[in-house]
N, C-alpha and C. Protein backbone atom coordinates (compact mmCIF):
# COMPACT_ATOMS: atom_id res chain seq x y z
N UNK A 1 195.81 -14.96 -4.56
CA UNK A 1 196.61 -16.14 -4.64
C UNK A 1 197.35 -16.35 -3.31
N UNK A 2 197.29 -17.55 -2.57
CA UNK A 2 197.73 -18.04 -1.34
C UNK A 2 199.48 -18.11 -1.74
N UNK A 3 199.83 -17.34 -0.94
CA UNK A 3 201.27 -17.72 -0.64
C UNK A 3 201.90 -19.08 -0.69
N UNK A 4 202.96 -19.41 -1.17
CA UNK A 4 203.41 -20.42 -1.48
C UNK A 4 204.24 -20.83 0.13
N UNK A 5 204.32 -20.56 0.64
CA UNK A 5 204.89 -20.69 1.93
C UNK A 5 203.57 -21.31 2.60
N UNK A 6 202.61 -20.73 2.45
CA UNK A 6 201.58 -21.20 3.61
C UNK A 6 200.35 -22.57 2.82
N UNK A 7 200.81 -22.42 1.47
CA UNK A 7 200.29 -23.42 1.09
C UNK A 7 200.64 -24.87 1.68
N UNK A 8 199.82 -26.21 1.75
CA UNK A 8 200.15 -27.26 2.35
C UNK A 8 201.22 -28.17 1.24
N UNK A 9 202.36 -28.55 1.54
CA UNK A 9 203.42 -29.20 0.82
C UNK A 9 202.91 -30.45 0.19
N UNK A 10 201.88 -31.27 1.08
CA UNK A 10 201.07 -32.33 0.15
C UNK A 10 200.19 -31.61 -0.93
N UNK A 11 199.60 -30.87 -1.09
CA UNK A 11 198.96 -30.27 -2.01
C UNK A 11 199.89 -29.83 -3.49
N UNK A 12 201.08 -29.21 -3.24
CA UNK A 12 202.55 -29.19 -3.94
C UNK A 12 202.77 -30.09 -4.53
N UNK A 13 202.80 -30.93 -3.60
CA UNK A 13 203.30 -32.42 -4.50
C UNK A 13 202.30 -33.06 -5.02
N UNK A 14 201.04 -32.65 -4.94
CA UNK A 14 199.84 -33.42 -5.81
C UNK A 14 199.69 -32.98 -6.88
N UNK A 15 200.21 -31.46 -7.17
CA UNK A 15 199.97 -30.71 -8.02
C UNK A 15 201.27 -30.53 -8.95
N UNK A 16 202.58 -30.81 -8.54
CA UNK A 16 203.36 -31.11 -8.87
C UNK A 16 203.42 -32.57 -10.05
N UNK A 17 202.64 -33.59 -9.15
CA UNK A 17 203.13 -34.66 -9.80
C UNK A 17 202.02 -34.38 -11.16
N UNK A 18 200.42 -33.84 -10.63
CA UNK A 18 199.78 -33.64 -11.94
C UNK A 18 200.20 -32.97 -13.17
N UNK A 19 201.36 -31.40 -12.83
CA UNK A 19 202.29 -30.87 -13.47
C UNK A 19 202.97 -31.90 -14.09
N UNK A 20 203.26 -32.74 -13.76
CA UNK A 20 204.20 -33.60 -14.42
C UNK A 20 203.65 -34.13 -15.10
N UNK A 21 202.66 -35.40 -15.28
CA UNK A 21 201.77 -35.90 -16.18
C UNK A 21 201.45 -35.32 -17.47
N UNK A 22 200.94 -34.24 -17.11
CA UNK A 22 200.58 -33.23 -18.48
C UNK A 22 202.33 -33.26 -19.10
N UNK A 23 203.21 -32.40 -18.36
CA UNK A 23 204.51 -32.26 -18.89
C UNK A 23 205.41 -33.66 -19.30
N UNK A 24 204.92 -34.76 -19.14
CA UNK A 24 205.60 -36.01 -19.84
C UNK A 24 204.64 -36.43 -20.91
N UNK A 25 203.54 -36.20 -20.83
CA UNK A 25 202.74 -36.41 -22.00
C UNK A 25 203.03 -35.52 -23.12
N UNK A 26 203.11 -33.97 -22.79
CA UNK A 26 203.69 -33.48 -23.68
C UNK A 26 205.17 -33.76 -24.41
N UNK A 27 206.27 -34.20 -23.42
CA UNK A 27 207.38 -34.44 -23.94
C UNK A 27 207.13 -35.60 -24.60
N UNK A 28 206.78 -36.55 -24.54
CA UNK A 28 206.48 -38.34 -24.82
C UNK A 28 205.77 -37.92 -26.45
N UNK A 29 204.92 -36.98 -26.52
CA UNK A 29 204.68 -36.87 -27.56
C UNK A 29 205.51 -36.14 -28.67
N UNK A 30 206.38 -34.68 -28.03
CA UNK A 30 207.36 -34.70 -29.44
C UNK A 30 208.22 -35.10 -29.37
N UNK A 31 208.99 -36.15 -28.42
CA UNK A 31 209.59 -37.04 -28.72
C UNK A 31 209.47 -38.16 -29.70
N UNK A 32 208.06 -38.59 -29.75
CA UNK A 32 207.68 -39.36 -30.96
C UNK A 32 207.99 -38.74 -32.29
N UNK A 33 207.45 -37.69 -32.06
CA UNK A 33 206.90 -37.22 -33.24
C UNK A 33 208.41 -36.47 -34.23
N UNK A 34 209.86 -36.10 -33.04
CA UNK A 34 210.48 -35.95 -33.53
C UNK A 34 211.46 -37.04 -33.95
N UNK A 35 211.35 -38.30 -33.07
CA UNK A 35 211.78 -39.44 -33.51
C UNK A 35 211.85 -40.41 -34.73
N UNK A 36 210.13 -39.56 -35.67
CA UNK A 36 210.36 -39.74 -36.67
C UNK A 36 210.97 -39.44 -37.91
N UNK A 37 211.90 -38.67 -37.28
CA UNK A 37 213.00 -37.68 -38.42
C UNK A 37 214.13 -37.99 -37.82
N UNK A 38 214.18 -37.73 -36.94
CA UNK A 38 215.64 -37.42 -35.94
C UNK A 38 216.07 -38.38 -35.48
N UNK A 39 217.57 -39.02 -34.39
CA UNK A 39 218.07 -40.01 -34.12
C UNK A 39 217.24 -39.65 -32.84
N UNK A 40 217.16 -40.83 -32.03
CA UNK A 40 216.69 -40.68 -30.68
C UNK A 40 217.34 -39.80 -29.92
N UNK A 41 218.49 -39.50 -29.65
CA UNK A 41 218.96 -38.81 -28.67
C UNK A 41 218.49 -37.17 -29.10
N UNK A 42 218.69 -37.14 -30.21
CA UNK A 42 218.63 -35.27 -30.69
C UNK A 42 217.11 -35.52 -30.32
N UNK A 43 215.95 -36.57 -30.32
CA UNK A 43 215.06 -36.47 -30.38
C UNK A 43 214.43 -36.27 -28.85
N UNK A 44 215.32 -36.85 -28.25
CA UNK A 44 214.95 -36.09 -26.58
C UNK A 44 215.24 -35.33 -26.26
N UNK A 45 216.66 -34.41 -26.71
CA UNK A 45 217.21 -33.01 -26.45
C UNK A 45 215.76 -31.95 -26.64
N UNK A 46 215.87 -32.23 -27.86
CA UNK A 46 214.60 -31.22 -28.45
C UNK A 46 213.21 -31.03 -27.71
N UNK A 47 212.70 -32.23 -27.53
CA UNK A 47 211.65 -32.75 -26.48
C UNK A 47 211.81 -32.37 -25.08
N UNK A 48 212.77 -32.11 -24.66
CA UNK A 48 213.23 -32.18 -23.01
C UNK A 48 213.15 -30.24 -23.36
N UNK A 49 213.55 -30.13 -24.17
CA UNK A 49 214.00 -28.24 -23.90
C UNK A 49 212.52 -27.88 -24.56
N UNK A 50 211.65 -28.37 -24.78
CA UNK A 50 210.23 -27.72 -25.25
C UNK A 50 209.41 -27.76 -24.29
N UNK A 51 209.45 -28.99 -23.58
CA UNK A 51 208.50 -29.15 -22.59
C UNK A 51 208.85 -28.55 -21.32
N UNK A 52 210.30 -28.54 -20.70
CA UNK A 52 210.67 -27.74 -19.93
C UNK A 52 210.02 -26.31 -19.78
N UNK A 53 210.54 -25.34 -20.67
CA UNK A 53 209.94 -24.38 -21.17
C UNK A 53 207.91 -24.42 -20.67
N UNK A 54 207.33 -25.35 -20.93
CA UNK A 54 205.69 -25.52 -20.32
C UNK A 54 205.54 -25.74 -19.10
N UNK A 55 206.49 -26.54 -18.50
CA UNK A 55 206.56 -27.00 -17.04
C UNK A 55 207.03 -25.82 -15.94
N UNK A 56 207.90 -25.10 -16.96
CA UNK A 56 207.98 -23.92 -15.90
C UNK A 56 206.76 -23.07 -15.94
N UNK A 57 206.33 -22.60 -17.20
CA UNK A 57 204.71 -21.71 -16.28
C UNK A 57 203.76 -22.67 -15.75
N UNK A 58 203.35 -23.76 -15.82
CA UNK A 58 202.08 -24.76 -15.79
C UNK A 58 203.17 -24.65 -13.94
N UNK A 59 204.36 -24.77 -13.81
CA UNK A 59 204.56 -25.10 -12.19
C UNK A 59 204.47 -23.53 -11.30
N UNK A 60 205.09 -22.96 -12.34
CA UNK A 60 204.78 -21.15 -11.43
C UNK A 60 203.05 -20.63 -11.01
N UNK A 61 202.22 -21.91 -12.06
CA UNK A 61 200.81 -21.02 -12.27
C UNK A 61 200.26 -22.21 -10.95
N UNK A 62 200.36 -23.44 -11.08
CA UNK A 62 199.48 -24.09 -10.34
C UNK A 62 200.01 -24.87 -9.20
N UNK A 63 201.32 -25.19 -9.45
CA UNK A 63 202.07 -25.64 -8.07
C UNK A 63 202.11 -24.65 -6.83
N UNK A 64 203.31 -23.89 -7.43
CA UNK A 64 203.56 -22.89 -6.42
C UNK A 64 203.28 -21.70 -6.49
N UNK A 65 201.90 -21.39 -7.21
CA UNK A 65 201.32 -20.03 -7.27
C UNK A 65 202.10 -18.46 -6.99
N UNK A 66 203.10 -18.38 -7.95
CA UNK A 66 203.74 -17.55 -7.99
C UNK A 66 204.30 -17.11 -9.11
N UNK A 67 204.29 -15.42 -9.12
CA UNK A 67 204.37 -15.16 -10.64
C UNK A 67 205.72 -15.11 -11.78
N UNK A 68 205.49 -15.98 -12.77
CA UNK A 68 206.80 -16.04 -13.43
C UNK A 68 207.54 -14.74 -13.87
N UNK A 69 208.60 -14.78 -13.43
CA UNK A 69 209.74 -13.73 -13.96
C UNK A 69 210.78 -14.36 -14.58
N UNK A 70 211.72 -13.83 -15.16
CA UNK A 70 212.73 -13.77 -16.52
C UNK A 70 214.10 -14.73 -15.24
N UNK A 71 214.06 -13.83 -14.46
CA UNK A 71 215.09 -14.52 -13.24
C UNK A 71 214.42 -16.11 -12.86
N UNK A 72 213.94 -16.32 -12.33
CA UNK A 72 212.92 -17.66 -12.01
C UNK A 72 212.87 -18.41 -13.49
N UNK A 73 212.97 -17.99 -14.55
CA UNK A 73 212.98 -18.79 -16.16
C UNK A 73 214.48 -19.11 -16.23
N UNK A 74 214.86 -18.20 -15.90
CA UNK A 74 216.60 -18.85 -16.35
C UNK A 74 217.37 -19.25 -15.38
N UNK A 75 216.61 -19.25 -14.04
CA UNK A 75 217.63 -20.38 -13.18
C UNK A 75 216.33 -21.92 -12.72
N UNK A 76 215.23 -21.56 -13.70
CA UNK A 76 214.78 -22.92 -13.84
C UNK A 76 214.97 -24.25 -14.78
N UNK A 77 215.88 -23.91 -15.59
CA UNK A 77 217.11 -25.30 -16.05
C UNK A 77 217.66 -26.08 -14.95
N UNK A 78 217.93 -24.94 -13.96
CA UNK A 78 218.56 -25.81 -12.88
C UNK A 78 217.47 -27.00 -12.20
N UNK A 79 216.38 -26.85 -12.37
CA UNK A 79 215.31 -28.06 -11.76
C UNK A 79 215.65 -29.00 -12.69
N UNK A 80 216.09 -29.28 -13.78
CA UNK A 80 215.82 -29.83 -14.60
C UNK A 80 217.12 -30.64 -15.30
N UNK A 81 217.85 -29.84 -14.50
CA UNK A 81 219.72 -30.37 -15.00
C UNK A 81 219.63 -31.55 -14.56
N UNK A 82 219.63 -32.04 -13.51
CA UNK A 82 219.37 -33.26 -12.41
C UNK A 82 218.81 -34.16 -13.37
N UNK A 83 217.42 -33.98 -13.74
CA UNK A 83 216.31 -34.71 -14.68
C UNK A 83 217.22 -35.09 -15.87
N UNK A 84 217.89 -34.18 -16.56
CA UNK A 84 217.89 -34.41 -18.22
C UNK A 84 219.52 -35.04 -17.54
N UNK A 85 220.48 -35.21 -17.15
CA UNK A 85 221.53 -36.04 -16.94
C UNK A 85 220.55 -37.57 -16.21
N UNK A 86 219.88 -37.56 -15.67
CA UNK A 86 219.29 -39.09 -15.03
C UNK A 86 218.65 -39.37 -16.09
N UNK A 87 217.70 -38.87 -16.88
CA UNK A 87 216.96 -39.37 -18.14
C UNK A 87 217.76 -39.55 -19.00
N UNK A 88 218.79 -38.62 -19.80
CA UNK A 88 219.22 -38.97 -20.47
C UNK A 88 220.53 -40.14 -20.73
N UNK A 89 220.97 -40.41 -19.22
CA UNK A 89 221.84 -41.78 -19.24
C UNK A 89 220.49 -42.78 -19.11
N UNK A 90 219.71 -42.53 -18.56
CA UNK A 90 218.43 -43.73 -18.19
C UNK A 90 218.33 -44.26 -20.11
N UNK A 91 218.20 -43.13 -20.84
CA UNK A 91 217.81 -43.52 -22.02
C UNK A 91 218.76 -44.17 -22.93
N UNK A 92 220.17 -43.93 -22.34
CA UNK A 92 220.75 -44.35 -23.45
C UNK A 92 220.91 -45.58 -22.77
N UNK A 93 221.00 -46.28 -21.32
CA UNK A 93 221.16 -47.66 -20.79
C UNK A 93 220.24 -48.59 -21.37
N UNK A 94 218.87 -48.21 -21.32
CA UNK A 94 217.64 -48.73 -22.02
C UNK A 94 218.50 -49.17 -23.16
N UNK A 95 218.43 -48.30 -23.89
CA UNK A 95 218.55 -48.62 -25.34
C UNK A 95 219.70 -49.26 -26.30
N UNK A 96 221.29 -48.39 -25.37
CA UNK A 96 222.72 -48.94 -26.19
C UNK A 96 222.67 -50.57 -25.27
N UNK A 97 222.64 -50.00 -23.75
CA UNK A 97 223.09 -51.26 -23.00
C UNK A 97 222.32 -52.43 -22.86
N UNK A 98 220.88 -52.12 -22.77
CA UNK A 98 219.67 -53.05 -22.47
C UNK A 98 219.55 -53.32 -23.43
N UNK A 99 219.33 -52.86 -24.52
CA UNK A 99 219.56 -52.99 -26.02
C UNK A 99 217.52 -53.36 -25.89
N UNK A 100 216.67 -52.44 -25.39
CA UNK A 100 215.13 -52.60 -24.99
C UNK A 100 214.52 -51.66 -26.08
N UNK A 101 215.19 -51.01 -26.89
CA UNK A 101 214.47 -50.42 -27.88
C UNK A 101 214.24 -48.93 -27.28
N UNK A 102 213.87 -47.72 -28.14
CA UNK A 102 214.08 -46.38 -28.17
C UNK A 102 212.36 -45.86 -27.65
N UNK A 103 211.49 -46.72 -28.09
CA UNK A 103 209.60 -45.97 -27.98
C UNK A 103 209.27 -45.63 -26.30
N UNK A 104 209.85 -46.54 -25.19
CA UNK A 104 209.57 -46.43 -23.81
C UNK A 104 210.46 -45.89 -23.47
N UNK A 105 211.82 -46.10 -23.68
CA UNK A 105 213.05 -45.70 -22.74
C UNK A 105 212.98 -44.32 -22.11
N UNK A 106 212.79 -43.38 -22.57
CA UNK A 106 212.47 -41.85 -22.06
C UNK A 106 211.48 -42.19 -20.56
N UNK A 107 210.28 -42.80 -21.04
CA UNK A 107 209.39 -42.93 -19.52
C UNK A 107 209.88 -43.80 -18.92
N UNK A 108 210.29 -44.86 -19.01
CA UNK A 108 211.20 -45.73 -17.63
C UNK A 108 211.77 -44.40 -17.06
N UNK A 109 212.79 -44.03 -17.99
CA UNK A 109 214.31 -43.07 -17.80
C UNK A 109 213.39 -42.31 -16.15
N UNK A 110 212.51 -41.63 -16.69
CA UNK A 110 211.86 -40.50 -16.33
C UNK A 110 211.59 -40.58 -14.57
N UNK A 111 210.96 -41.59 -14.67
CA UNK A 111 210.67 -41.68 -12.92
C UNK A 111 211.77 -42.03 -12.04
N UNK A 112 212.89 -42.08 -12.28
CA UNK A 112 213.97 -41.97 -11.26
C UNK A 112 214.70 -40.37 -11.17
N UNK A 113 214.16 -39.59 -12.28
CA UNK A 113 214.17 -38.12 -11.86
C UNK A 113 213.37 -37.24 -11.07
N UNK A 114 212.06 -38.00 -10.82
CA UNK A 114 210.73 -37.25 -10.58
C UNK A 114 211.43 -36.25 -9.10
N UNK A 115 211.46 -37.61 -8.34
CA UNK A 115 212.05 -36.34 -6.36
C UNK A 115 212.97 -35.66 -6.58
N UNK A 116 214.15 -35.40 -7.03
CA UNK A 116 214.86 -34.45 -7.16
C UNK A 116 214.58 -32.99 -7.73
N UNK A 117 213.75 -33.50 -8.87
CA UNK A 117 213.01 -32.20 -9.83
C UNK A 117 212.45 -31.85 -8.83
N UNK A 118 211.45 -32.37 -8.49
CA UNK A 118 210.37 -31.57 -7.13
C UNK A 118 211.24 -31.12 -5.89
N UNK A 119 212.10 -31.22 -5.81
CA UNK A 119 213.14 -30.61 -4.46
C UNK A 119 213.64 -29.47 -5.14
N UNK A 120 214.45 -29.53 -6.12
CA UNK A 120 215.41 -28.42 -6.67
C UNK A 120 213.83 -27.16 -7.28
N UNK A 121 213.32 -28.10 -8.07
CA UNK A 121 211.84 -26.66 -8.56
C UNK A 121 211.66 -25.76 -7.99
N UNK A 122 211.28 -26.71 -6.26
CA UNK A 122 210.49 -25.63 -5.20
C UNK A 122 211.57 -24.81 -4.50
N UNK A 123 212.64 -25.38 -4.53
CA UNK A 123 213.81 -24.53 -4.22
C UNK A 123 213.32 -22.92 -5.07
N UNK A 124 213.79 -23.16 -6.31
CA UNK A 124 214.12 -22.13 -7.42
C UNK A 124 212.83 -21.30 -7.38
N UNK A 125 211.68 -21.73 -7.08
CA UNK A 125 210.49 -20.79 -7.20
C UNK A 125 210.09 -20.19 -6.10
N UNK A 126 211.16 -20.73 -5.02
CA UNK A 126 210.66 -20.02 -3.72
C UNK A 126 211.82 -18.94 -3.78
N UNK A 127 212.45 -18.75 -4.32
CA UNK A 127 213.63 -17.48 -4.73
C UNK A 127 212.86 -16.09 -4.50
């Protein structure tokens, strides 16, 4: 496995953003799926802390090719603190303020978190 240092940073971020795709598809879906029980907001909490949890090995295994440890898991919330405060006001503007309805608001929310996550991640995995 190529060092994450000498790997090319466009390649990171290609692989990154594909990381992401998979990891919003996964959230987008138990967000639905918990939406059908739950109020929207508990229904993205839940969604945001499951998929997190995937995004950190799917980014340790194929982004930045480096092996997950217990240290690197628990200061990888911090990629994600950034994300779930911008998504989660993104979601509630959508929805209390825009008054645009609860089914999209999470993916609008979502892409004004994307560059920061990818700054703070590669931070934390280059630890």
């Amino acid at each position: 496995m190529p060092n994450v240092m000498t790997r090319p940073m466009p390649r990171q971020i290609a692989t990154f953003a594909l990381v992401g795709v998979v990891n919003t598809g996964t959230y987008y879906g138990l967000y639905l799926l918990f939406l059908m029980r739950l109020p929207y907001l508990l229904a993205h909490v839940l969604a945001f802390l499951l998929s997190m949890a995937g995004s950190f090995f799917l980014n340790a295994r194929f982004t930045y090719r480096t092996r997950p440890t217990w240290r690197k898991f628990l200061l990888f919330p911090l990629t994600n603190a950034a994300n779930f405060v911008i998504t989660t006001v993104g979601v509630y503007v959508i929805v209390d303020v825009l008054d645009a309805g609860s089914r999209f608001a999470p993916l609008l929310a979502s892409f004004a978190a994307i560059p920061v996550t990818f700054v703070v991640s590669r931070w934390i995995m280059l630890l």
